[in-house]
C-alpha atoms as a PDB file:
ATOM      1  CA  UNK A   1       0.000   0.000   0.000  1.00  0.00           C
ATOM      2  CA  UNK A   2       1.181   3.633  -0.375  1.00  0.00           C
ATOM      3  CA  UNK A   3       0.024   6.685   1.315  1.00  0.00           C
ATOM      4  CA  UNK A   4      -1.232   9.314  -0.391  1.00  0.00           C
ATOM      5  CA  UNK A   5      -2.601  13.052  -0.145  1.00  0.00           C
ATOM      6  CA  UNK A   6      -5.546  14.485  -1.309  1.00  0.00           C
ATOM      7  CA  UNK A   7      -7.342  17.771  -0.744  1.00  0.00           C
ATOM      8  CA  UNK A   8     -11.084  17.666  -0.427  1.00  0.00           C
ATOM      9  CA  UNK A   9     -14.044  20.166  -0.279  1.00  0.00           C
ATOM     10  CA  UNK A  10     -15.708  20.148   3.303  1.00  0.00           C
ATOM     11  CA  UNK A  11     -18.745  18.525   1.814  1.00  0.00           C
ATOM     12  CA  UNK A  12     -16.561  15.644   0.614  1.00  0.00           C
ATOM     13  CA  UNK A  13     -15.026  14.585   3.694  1.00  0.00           C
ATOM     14  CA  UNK A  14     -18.381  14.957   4.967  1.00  0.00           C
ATOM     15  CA  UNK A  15     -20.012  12.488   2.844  1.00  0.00           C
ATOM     16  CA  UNK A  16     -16.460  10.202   3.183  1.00  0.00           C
ATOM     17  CA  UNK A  17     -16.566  10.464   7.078  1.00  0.00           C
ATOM     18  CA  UNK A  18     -20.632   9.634   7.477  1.00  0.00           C
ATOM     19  CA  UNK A  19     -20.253   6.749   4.928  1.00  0.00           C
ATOM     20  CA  UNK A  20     -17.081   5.333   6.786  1.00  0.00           C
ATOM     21  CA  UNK A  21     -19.350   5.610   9.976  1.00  0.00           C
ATOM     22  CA  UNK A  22     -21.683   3.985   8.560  1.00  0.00           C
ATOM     23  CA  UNK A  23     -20.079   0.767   7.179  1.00  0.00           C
ATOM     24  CA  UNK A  24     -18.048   0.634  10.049  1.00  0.00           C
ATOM     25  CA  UNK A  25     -14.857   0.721   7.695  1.00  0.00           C
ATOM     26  CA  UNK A  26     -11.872   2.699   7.611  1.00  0.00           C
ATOM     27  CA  UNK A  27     -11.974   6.058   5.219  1.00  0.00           C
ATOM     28  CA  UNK A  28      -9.361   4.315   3.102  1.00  0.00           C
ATOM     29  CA  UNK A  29     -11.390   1.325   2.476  1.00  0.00           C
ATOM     30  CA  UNK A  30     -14.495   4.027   1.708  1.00  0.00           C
ATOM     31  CA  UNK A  31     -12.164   5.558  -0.881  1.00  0.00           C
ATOM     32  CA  UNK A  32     -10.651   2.169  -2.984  1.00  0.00           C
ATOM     33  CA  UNK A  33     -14.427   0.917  -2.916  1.00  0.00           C
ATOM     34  CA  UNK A  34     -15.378   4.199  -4.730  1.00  0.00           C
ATOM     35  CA  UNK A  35     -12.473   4.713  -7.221  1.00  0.00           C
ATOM     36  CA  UNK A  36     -13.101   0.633  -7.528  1.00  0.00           C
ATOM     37  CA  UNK A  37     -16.270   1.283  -8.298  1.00  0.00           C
ATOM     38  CA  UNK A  38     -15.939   4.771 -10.718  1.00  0.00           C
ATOM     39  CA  UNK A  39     -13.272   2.792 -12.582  1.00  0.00           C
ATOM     40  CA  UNK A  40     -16.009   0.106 -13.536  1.00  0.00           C
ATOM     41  CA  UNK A  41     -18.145   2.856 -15.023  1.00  0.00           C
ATOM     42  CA  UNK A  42     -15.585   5.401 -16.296  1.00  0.00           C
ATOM     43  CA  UNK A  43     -15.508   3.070 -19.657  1.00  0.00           C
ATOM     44  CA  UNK A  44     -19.456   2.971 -20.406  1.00  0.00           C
ATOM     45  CA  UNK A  45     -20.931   5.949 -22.144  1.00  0.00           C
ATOM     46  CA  UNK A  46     -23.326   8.250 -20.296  1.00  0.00           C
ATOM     47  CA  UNK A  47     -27.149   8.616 -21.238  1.00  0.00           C
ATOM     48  CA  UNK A  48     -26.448  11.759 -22.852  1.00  0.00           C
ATOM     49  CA  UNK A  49     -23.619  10.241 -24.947  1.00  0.00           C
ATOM     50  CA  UNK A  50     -25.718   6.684 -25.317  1.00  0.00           C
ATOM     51  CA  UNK A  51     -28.562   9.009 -27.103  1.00  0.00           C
ATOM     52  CA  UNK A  52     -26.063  11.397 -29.268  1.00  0.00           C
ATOM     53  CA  UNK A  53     -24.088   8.385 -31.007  1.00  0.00           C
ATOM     54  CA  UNK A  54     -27.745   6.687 -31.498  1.00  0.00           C
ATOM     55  CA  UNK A  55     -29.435   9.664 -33.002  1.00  0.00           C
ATOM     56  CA  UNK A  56     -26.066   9.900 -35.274  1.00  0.00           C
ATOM     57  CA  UNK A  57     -26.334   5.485 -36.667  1.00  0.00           C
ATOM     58  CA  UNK A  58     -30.234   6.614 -36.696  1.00  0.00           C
ATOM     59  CA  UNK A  59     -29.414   9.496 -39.242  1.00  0.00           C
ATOM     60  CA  UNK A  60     -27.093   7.517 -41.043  1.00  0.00           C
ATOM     61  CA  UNK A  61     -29.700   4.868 -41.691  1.00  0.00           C
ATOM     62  CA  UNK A  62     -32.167   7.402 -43.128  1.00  0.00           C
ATOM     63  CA  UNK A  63     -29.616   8.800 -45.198  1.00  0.00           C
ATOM     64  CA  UNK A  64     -29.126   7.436 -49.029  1.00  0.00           C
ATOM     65  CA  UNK A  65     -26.555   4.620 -49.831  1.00  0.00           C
ATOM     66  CA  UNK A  66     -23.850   6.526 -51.650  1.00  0.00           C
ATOM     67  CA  UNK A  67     -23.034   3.457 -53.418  1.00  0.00           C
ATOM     68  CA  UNK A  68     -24.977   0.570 -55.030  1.00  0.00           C
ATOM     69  CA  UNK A  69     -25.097  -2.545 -53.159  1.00  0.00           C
ATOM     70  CA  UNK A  70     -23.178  -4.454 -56.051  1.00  0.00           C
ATOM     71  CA  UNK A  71     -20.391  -1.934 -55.548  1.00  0.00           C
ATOM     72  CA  UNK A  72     -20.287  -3.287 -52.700  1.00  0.00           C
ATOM     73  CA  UNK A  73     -20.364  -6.616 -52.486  1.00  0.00           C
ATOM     74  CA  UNK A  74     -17.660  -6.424 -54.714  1.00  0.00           C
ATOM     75  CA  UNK A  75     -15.639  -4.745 -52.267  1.00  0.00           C
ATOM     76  CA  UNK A  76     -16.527  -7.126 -49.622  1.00  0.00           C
ATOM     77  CA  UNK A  77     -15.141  -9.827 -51.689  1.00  0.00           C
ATOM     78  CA  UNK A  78     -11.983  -8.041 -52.422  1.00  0.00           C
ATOM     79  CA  UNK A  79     -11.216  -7.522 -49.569  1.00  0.00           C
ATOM     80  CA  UNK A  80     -12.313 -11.204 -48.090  1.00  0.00           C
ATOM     81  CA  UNK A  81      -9.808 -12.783 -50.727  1.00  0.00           C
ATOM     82  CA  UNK A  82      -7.234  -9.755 -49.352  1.00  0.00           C
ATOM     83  CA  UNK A  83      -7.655 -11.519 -45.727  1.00  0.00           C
ATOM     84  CA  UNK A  84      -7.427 -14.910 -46.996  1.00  0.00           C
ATOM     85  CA  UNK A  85      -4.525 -14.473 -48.999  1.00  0.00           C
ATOM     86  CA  UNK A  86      -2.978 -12.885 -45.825  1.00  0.00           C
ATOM     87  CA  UNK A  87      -3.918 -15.532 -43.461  1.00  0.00           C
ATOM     88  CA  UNK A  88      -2.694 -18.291 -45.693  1.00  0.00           C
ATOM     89  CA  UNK A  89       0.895 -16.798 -45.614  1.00  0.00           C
ATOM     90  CA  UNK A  90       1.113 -16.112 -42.162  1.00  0.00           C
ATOM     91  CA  UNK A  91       0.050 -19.632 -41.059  1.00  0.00           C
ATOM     92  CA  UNK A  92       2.630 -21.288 -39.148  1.00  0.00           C
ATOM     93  CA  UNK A  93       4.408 -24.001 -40.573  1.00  0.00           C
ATOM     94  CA  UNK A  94       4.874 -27.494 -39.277  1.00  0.00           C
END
């Protein structure tokens, strides 16, 4: 463990104290629980973010294809036999 310093707004160590009280734990623990807990969330998008990027797919599916659908499929399959090609030298050899 290391020992660290932080500087806190009154209402904060507040809140930490009463919640440490509480669960009958030590402020520390109340802290790595938290930051424990805000690191399993800090990845996920927020509401506001959730409904921005869908509203941006949801105008891209009204929009026109700028392309026909042969073009591509064609360009699906060029670039499957690309990968293919690739695979097939890079496979290990007995």
């Amino acid at each position: 463990m290391q020992k660290v310093t932080f500087t806190l707004d009154d209402d904060t160590v507040d809140r930490l104290r009463r919640i440490a009280t509480r669960l009958a734990r030590p402020q520390s623990h109340v802290v790595r629980e938290a930051i424990k807990e805000y690191d399993a969330r800090a990845g996920k998008l927020s509401e506001e973010e959730r409904a921005r990027l869908l509203s941006v797919v949801d105008g891209m599916l009204k929009a026109p294809p700028t392309r026909s659908t042969a073009a591509v499929d064609t360009e699906l399959r060029a670039l499957r036999a690309t990968r293919r090609r690739w695979t097939q030298r890079r496979a290990p050899r007995a």
